[in-house]
N, C-alpha and C. Protein backbone atom coordinates (compact mmCIF):
# COMPACT_ATOMS: atom_id res chain seq x y z
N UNK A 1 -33.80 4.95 26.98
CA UNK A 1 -32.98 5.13 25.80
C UNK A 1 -31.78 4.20 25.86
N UNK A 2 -31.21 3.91 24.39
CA UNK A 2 -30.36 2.74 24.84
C UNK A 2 -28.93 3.53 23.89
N UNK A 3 -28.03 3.00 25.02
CA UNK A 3 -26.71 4.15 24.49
C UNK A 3 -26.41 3.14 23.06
N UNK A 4 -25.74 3.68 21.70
CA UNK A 4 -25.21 3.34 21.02
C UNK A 4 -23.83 2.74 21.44
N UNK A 5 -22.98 1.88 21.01
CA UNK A 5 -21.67 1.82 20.77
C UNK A 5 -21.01 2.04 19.71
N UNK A 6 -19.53 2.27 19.73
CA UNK A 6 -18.86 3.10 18.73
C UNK A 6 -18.06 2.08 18.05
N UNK A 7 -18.19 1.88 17.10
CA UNK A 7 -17.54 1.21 16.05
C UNK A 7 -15.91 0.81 15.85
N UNK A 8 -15.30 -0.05 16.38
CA UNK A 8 -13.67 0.07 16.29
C UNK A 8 -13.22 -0.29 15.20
N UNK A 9 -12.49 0.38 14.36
CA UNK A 9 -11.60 -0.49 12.80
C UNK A 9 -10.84 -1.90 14.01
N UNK A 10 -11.39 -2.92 13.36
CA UNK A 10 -10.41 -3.96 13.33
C UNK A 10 -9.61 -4.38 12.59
N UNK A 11 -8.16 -4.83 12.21
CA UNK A 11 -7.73 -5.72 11.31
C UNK A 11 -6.06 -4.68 11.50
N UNK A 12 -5.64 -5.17 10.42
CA UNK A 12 -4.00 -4.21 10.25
C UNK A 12 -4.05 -2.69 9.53
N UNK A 13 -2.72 -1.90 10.23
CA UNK A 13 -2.80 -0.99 10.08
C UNK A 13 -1.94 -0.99 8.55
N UNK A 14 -1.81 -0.12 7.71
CA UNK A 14 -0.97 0.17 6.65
C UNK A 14 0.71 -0.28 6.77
N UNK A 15 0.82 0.78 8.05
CA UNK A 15 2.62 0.68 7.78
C UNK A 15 3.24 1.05 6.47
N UNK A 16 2.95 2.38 6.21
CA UNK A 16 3.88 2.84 5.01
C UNK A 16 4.91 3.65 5.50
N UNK A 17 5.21 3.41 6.87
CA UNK A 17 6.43 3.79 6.81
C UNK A 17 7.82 3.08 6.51
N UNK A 18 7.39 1.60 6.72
CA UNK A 18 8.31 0.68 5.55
C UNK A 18 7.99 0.69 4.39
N UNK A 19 7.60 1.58 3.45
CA UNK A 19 8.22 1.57 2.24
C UNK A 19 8.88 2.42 1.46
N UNK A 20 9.74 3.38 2.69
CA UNK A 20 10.08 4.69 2.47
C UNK A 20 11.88 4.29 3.23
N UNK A 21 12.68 4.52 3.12
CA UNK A 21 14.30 4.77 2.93
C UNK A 21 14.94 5.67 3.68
N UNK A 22 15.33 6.46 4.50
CA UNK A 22 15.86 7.60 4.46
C UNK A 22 17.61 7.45 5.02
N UNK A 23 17.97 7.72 3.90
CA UNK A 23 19.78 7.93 4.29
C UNK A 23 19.93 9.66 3.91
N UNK A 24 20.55 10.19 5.06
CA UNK A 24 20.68 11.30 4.90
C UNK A 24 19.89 12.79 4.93
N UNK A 25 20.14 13.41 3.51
CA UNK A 25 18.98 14.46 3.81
C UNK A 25 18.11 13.59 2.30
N UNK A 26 18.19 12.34 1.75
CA UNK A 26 17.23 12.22 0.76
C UNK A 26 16.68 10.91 1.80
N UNK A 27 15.29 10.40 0.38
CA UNK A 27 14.37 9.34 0.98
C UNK A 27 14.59 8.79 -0.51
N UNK A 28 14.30 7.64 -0.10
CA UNK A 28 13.77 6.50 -1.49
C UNK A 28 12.49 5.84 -1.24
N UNK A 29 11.57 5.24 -2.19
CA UNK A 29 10.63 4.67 -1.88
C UNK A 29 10.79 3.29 -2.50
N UNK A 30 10.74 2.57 -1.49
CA UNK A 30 11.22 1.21 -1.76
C UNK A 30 10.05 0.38 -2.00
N UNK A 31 8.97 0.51 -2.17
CA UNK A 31 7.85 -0.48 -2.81
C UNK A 31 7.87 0.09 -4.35
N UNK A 32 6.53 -0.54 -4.56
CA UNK A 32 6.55 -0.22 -5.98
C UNK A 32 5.14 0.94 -6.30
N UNK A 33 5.10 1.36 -7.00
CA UNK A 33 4.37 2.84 -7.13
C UNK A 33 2.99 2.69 -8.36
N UNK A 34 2.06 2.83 -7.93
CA UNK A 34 0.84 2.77 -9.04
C UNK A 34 1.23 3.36 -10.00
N UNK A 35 0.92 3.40 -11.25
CA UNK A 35 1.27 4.34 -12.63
C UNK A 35 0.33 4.77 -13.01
N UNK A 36 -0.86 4.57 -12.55
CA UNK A 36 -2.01 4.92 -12.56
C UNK A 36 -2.29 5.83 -11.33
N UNK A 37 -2.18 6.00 -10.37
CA UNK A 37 -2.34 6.80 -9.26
C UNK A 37 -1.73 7.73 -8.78
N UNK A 38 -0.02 7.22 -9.41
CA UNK A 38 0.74 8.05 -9.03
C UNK A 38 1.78 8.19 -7.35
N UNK A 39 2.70 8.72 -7.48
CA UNK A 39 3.18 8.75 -6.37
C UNK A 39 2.46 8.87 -4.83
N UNK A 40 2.99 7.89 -3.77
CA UNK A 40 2.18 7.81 -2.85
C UNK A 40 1.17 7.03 -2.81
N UNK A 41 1.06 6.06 -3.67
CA UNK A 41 -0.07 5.22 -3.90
C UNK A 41 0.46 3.50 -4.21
N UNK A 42 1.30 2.82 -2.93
CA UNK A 42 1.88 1.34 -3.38
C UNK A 42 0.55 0.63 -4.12
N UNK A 43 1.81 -0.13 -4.26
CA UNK A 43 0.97 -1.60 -5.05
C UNK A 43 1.26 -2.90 -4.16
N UNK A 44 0.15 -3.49 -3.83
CA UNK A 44 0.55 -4.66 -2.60
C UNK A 44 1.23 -6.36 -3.92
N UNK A 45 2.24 -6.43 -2.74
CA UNK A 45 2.54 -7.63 -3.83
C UNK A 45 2.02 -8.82 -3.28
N UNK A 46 1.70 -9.27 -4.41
CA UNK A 46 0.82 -11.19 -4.23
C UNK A 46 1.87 -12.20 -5.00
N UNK A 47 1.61 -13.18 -4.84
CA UNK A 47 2.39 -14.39 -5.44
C UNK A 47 2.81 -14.02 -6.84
N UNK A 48 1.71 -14.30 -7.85
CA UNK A 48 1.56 -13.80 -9.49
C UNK A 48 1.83 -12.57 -9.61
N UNK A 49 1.10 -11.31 -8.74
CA UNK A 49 0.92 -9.80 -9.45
C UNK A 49 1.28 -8.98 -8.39
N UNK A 50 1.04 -7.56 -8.94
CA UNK A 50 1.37 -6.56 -8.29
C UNK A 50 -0.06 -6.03 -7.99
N UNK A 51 -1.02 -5.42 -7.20
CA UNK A 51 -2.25 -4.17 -7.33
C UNK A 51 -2.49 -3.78 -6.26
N UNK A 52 -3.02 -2.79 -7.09
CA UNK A 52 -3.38 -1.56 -6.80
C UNK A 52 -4.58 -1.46 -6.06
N UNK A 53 -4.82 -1.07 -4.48
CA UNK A 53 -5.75 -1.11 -3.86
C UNK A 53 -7.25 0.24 -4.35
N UNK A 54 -6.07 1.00 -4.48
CA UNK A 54 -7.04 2.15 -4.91
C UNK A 54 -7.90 2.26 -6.24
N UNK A 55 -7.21 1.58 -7.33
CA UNK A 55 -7.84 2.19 -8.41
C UNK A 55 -8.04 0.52 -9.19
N UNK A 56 -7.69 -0.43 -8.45
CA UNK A 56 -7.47 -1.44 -8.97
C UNK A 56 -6.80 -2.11 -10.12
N UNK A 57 -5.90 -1.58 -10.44
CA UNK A 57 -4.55 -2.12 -11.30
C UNK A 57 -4.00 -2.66 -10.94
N UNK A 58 -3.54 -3.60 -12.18
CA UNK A 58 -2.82 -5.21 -11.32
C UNK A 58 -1.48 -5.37 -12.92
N UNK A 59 -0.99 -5.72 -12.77
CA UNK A 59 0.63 -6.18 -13.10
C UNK A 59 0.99 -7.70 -12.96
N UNK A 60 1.18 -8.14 -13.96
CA UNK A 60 1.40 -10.08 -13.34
C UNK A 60 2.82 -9.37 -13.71
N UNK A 61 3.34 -10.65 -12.48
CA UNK A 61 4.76 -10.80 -12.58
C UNK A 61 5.33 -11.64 -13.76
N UNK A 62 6.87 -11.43 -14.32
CA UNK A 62 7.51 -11.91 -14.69
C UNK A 62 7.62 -13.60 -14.42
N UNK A 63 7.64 -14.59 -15.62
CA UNK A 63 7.97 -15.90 -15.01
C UNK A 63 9.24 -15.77 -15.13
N UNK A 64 10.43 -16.64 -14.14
CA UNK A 64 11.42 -17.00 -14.34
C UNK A 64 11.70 -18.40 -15.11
């Protein structure tokens, strides 16, 4: 019989604990927030846009 091996996630972890604030007894959430998903759900930023991993919503940025 031949043993299986176990599968490792490779690549980066999240880190949402940088996008959270805490002074005091409050928190802020300092990324930006799906409007579609709702709280707890960032939006990764790219060059042009904003999206949404989960539900796939995207936001182009503002030109200056």
């Amino acid at each position: 019989m031949t043993e299986s091996k176990e599968k490792t996630k490779s690549g980066k972890s999240t880190q949402k604990y940088k996008k959270y604030q805490i002074s005091g007894e409050t928190f802020t959430r300092s990324g930006r927030v799906c409007p579609k998903c709702g709280p707890g759900v960032f939006m990764g930023e790219h060059k042009d846009r904003f999206a949404c991993g989960k539900c796939g919503f995207m936001e182009r940025k503002a030109k200056v």
